[in-house]
N, C-alpha and C. Protein backbone atom coordinates (compact mmCIF):
# COMPACT_ATOMS: atom_id res chain seq x y z
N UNK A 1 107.95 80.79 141.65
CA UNK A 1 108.79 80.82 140.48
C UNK A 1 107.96 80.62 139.21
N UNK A 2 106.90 79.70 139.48
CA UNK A 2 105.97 79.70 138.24
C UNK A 2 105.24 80.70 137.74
N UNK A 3 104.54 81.56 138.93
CA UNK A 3 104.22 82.67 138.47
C UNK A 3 105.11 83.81 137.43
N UNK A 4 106.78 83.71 138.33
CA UNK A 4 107.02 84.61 137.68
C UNK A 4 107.45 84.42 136.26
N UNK A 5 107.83 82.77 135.87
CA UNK A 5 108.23 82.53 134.70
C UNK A 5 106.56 82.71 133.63
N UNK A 6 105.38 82.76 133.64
CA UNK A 6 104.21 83.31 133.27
C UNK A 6 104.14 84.54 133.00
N UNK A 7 104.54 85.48 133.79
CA UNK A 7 105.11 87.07 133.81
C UNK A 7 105.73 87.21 132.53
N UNK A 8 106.82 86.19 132.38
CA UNK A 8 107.74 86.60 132.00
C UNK A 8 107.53 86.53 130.38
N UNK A 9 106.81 85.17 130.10
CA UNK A 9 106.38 84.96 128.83
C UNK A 9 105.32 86.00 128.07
N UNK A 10 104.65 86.72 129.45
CA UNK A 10 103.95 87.53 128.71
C UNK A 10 104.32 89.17 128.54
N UNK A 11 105.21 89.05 129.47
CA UNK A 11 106.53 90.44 129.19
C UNK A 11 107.03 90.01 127.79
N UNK A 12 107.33 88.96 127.23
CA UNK A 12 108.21 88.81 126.30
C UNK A 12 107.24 88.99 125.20
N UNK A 13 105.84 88.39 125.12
CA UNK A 13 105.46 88.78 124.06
C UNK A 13 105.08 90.25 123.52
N UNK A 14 105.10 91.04 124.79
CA UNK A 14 105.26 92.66 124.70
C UNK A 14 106.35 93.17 123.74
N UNK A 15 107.30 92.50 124.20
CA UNK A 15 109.04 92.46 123.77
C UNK A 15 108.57 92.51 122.34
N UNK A 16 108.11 91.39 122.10
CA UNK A 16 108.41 90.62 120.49
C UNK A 16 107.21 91.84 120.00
N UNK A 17 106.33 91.72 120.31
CA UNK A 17 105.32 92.88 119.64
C UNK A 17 105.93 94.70 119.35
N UNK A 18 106.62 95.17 120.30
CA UNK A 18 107.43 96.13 120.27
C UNK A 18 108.69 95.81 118.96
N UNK A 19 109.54 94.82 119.31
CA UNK A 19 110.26 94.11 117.78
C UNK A 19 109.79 94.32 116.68
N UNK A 20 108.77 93.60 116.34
CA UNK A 20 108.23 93.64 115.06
C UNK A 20 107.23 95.03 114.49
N UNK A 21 107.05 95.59 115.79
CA UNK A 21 106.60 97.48 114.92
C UNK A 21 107.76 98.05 114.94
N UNK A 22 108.62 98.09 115.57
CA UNK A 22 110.25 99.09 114.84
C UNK A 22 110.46 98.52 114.02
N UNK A 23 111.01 97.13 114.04
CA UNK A 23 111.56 96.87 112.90
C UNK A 23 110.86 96.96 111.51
N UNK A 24 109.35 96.42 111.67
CA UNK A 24 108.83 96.94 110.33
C UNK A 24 108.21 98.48 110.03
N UNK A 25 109.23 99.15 110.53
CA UNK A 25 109.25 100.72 110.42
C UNK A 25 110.25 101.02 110.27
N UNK A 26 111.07 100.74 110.98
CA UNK A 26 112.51 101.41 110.83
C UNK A 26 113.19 100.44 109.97
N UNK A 27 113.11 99.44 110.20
CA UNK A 27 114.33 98.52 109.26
C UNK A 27 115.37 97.75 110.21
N UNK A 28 116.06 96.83 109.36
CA UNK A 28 117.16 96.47 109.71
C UNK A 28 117.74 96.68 111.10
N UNK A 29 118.20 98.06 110.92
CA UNK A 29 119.08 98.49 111.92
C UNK A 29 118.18 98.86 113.16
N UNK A 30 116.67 99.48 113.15
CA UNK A 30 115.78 99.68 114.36
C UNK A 30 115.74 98.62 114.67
N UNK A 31 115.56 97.21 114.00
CA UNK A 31 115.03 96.37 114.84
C UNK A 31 116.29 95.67 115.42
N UNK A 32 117.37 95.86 114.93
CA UNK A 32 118.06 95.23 115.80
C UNK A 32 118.61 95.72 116.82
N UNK A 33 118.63 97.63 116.99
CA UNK A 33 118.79 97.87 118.05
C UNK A 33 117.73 97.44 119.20
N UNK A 34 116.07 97.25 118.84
CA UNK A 34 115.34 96.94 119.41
C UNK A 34 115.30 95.69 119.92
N UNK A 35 115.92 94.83 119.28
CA UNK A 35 116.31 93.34 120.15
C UNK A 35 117.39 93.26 120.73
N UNK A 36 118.16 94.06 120.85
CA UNK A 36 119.59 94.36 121.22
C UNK A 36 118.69 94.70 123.11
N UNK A 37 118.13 95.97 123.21
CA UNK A 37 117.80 96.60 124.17
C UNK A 37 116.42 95.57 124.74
N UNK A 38 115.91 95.29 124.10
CA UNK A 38 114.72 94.19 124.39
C UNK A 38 115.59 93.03 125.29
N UNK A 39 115.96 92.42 124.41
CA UNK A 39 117.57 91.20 125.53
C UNK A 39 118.03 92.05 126.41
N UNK A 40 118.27 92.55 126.42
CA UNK A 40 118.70 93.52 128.28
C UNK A 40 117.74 93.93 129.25
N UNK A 41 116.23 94.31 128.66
CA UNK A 41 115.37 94.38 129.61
C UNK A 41 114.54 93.03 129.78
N UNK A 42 115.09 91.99 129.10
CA UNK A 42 114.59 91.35 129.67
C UNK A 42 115.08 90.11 130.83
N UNK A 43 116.38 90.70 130.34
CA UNK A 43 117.65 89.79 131.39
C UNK A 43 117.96 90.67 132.55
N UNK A 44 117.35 91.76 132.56
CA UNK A 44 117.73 92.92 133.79
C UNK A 44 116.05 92.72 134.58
N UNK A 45 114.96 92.06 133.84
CA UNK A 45 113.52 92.57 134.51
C UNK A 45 113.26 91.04 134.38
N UNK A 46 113.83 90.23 134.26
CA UNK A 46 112.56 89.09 134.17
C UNK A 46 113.63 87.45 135.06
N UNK A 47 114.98 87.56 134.45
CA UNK A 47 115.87 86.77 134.51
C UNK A 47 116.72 86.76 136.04
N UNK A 48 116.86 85.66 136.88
CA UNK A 48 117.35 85.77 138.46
C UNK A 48 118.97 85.96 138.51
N UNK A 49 119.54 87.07 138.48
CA UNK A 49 118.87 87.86 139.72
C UNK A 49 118.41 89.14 139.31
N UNK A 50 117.21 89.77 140.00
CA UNK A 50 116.28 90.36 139.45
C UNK A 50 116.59 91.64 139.71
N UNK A 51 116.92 92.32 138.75
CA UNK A 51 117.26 94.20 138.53
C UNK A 51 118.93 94.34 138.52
N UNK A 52 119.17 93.25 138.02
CA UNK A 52 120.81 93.40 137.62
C UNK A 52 120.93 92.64 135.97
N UNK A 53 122.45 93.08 135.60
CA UNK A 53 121.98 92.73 133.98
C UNK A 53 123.28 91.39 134.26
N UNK A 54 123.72 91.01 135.11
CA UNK A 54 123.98 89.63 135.22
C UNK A 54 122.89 88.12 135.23
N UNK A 55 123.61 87.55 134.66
CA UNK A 55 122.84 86.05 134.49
C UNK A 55 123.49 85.10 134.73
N UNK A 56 122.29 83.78 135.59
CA UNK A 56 122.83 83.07 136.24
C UNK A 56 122.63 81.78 135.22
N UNK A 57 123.40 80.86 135.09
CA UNK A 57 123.72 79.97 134.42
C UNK A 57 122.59 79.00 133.94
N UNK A 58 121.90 78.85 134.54
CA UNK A 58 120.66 78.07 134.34
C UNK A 58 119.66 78.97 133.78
N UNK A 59 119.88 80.02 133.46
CA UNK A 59 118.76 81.15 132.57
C UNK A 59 119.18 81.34 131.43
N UNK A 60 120.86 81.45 131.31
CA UNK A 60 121.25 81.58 129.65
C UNK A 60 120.38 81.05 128.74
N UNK A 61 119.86 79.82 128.43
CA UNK A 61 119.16 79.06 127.55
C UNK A 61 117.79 80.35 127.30
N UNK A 62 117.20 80.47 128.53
CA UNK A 62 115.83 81.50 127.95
C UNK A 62 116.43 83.00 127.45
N UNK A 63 117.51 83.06 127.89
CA UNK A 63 118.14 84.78 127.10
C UNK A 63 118.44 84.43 125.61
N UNK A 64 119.14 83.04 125.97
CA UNK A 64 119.31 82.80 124.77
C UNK A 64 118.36 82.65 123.31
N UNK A 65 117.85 81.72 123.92
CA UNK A 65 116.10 81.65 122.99
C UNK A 65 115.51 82.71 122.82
N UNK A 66 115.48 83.95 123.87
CA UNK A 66 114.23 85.03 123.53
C UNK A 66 115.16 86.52 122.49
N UNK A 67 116.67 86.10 122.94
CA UNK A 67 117.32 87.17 122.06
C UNK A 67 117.27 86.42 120.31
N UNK A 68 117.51 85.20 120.52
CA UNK A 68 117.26 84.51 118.82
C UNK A 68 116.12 84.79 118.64
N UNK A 69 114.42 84.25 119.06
CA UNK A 69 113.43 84.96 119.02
C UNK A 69 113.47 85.86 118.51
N UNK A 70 113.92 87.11 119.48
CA UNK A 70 113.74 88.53 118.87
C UNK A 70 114.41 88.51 117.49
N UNK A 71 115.59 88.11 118.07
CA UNK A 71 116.22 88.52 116.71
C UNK A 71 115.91 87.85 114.87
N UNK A 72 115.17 86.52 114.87
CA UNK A 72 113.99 86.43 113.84
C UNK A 72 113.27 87.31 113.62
N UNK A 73 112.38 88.14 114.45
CA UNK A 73 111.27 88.17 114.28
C UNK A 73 111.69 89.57 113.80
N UNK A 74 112.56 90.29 113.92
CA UNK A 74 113.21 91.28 113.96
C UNK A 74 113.57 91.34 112.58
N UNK A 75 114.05 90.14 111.63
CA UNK A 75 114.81 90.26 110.28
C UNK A 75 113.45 90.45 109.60
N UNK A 76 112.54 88.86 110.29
CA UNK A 76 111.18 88.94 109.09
C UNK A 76 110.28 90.18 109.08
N UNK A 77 109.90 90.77 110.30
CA UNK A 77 109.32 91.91 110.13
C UNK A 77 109.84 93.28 109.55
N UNK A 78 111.64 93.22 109.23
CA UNK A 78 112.50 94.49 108.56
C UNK A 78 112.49 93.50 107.17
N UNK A 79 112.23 92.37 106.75
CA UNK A 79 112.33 92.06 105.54
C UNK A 79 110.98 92.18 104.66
N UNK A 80 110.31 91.94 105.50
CA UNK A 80 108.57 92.50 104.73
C UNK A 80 108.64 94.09 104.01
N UNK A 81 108.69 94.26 105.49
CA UNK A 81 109.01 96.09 105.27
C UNK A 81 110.44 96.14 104.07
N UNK A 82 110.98 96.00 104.00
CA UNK A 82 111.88 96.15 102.71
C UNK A 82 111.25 95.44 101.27
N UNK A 83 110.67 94.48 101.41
CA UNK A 83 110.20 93.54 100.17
C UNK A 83 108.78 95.05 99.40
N UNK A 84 107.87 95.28 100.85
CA UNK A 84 107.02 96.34 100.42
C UNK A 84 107.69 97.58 100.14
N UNK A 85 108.52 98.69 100.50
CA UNK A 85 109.34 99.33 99.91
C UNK A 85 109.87 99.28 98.39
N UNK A 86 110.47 98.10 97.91
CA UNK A 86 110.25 98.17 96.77
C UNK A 86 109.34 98.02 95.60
N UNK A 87 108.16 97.37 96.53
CA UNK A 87 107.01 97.48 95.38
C UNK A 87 106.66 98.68 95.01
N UNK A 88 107.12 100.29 96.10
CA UNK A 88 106.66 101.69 95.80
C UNK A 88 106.74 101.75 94.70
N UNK A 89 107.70 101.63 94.44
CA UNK A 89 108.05 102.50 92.40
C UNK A 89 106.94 102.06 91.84
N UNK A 90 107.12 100.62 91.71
CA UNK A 90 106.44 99.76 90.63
C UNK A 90 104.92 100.30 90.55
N UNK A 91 104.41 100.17 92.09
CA UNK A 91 103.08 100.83 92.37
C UNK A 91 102.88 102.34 91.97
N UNK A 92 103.71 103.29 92.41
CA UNK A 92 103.71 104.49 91.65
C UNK A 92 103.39 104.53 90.14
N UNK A 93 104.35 103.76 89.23
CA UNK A 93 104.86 103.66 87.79
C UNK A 93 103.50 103.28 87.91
N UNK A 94 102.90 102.30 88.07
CA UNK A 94 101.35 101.62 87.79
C UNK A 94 100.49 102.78 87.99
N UNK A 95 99.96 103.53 89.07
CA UNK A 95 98.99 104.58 89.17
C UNK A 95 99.39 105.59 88.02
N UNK A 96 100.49 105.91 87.85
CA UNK A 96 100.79 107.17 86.51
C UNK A 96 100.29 106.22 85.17
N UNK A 97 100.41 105.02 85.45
CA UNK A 97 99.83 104.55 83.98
C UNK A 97 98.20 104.83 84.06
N UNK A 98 98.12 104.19 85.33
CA UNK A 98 96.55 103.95 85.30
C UNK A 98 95.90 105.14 85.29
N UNK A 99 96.27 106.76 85.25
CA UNK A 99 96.45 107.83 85.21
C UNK A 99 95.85 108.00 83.56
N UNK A 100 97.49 107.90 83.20
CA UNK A 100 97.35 108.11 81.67
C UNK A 100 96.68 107.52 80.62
N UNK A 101 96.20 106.61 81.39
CA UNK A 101 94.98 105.26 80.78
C UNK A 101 93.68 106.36 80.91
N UNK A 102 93.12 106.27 81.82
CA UNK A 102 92.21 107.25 82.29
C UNK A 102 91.95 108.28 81.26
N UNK A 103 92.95 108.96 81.30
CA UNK A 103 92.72 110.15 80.37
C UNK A 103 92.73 109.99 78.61
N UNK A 104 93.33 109.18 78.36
CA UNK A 104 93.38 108.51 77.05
C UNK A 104 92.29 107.88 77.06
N UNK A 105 91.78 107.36 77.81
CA UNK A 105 89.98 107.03 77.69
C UNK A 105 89.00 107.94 77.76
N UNK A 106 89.07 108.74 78.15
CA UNK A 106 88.32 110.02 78.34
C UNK A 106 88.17 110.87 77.43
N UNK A 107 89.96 111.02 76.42
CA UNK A 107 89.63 111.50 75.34
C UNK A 107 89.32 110.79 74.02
N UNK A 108 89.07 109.61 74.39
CA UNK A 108 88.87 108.77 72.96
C UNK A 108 87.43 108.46 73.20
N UNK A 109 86.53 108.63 74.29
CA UNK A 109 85.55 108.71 74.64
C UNK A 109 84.83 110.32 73.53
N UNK A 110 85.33 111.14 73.97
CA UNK A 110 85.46 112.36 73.77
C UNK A 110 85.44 112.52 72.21
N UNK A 111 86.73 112.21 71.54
CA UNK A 111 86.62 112.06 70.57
C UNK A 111 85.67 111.08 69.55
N UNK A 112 85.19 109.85 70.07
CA UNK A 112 84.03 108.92 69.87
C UNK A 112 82.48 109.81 69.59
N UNK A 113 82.26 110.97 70.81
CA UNK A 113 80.85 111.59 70.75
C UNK A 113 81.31 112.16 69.61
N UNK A 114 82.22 113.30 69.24
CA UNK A 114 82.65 114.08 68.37
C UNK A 114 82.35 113.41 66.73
N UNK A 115 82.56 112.43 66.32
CA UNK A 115 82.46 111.46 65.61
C UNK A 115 81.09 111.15 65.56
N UNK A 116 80.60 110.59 66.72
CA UNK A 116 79.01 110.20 66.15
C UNK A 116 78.14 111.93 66.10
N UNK A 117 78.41 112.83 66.22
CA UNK A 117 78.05 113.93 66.20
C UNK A 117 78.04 114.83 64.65
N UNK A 118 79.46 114.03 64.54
CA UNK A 118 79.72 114.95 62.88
C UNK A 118 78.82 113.93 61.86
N UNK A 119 78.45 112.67 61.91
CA UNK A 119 77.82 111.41 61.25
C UNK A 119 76.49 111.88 61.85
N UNK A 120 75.89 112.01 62.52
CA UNK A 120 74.63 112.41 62.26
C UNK A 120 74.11 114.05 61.29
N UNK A 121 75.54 114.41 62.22
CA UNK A 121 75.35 116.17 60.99
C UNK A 121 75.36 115.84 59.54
N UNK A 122 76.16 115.17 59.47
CA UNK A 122 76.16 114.60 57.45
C UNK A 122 74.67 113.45 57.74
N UNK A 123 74.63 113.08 57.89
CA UNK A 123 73.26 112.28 57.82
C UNK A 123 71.87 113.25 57.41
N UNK A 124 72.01 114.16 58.91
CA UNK A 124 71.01 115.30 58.26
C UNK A 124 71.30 115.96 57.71
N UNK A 125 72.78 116.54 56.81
CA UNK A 125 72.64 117.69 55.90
C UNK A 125 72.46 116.20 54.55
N UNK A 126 72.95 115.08 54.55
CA UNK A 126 72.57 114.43 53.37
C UNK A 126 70.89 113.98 52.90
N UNK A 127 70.06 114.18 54.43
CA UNK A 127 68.44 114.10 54.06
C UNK A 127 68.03 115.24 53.82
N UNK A 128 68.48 116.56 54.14
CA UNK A 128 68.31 117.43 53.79
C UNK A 128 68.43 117.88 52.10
N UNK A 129 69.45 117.48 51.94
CA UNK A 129 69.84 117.84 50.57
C UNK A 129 69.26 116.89 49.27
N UNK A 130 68.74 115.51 49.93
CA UNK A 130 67.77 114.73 49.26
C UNK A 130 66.44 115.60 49.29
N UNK A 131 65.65 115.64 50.37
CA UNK A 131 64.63 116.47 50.50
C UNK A 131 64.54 117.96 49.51
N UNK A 132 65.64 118.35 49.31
CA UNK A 132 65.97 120.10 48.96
C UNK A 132 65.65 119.22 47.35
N UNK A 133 66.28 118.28 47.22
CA UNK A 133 66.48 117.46 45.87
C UNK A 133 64.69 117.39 45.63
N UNK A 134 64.05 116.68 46.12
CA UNK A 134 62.96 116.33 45.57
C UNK A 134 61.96 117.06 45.25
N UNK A 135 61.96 118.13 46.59
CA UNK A 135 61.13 119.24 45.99
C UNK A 135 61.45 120.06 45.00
N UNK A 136 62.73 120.86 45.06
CA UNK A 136 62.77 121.56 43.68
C UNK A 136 62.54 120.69 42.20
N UNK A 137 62.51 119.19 42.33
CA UNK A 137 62.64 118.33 41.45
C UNK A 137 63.81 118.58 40.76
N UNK A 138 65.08 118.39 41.25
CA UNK A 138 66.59 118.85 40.70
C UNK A 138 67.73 117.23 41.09
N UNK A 139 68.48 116.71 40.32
CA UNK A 139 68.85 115.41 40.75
C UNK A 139 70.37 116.21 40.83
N UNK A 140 71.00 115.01 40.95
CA UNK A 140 72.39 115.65 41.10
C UNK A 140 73.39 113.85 40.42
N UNK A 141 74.36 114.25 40.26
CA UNK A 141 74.85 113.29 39.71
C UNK A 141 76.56 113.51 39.80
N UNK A 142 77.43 112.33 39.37
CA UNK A 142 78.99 112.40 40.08
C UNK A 142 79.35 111.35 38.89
N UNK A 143 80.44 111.30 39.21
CA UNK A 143 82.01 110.40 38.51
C UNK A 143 83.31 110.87 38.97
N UNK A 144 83.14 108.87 39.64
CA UNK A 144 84.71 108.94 40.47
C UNK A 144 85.30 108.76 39.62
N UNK A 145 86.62 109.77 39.05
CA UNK A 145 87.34 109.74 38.09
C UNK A 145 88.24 108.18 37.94
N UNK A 146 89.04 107.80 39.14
CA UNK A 146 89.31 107.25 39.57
C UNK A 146 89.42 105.17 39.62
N UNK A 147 87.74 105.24 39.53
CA UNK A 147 87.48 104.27 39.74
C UNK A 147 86.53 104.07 37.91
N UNK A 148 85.95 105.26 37.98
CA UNK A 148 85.07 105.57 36.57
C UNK A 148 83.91 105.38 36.46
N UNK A 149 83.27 105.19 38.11
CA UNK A 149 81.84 105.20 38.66
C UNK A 149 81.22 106.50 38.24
N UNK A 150 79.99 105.99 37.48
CA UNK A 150 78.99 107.21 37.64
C UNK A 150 78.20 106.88 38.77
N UNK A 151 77.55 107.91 39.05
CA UNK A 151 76.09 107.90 40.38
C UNK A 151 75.18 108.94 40.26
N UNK A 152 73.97 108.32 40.47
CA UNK A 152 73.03 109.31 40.29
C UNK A 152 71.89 109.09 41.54
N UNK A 153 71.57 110.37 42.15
CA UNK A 153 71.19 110.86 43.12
C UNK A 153 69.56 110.07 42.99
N UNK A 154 68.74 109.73 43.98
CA UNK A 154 67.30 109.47 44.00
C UNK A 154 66.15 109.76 43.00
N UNK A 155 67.01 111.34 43.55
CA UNK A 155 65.84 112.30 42.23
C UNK A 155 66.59 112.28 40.86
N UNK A 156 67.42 111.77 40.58
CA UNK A 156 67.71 111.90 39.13
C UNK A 156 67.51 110.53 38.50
N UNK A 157 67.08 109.21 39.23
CA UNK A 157 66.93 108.38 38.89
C UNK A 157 65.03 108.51 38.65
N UNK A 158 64.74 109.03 39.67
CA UNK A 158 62.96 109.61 39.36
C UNK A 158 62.63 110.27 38.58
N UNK A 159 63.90 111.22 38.12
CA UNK A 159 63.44 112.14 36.54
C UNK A 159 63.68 111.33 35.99
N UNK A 160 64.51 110.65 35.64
CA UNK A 160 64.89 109.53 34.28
C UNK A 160 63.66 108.60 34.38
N UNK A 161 62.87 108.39 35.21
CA UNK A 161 62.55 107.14 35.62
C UNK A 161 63.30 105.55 35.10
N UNK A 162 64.34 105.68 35.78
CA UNK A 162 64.71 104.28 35.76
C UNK A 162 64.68 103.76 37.48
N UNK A 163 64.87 102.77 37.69
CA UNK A 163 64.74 101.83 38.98
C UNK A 163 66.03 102.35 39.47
N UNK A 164 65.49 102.54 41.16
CA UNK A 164 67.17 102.87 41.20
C UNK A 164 67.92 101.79 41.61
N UNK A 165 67.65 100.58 41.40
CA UNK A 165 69.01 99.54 41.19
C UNK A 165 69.72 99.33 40.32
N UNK A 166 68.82 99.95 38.99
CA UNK A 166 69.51 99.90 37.43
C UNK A 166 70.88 101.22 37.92
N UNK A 167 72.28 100.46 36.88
CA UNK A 167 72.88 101.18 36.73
C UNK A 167 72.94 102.22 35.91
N UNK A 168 73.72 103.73 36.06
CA UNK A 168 73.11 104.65 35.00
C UNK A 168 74.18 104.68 33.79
């Protein structure tokens, strides 16, 4: 009898392992058909008298225990699986951000080279046009209407010769 009650515990943890992959696949309702049918094979294969789905009075307690068993292990493993189910969206909604993040970095990246690209082009057309300045010996000069700044270019401070920190 000891042997077979050893059998039996390790039939059952078959049971409970079978339980908890339907149910955290199917849900709810798989796993409880799966402890539903699990409690019958195991009161028809394990419980005296042996290959009938009657039970003898002094076994109720272990049908009893291994159908509650199942039937725990059955909610927590269909309640995981439901708790993860709804994280989908959230996780979805997150990758489309992390998506649109991505690409909004990519083009502000993008737009960043574009930028240091056009600032070096004015950099060299502004040494250029100093250079173009010095050799022809030609200055150039401005007034921000605005503000009522005059300015005068390198070379027009070198024809004048004044310092070019002096204002003109």
């Amino acid at each position: 009898m000891l042997q077979s009650y050893r059998n039996s515990e390790a039939f059952a943890s078959l049971f409970f392992c079978a339980i908890v992959f339907n149910a955290g696949f199917g849900g709810y309702r798989q796993g409880l058909l799966v402890t539903i049918l699990s409690a019958l094979a195991f009161d028809y294969f394990f419980l005296p008298p042996i290959f009938s789905l009657a039970v003898e009075w002094n076994a109720m307690p272990r049908l009893f225990l291994f159908a509650l068993s199942a039937l725990m292990i059955s909610f927590i493993a269909a309640s995981q699986r439901g708790t993860a189910m709804s994280h989908t969206p959230a996780r979805n909604d997150l990758a489309v951000k992390v998506q649109e993040l991505k690409r909004t970095n990519e083009a502000l990246h993008a737009e960043n080279a574009e930028r240091k690209s056009a600032e070096a082009a004015l950099r060299r057309g502004a040494s250029y046009l100093a250079e173009a300045q010095r050799l022809s010996q030609a200055g150039r000069f401005g007034w921000r209407v605005s503000t009522g700044e005059i300015f005068w270019s390198e070379e027009t401070f070198r024809i004048f010769q004044y310092a070019a920190e002096s204002k003109p």
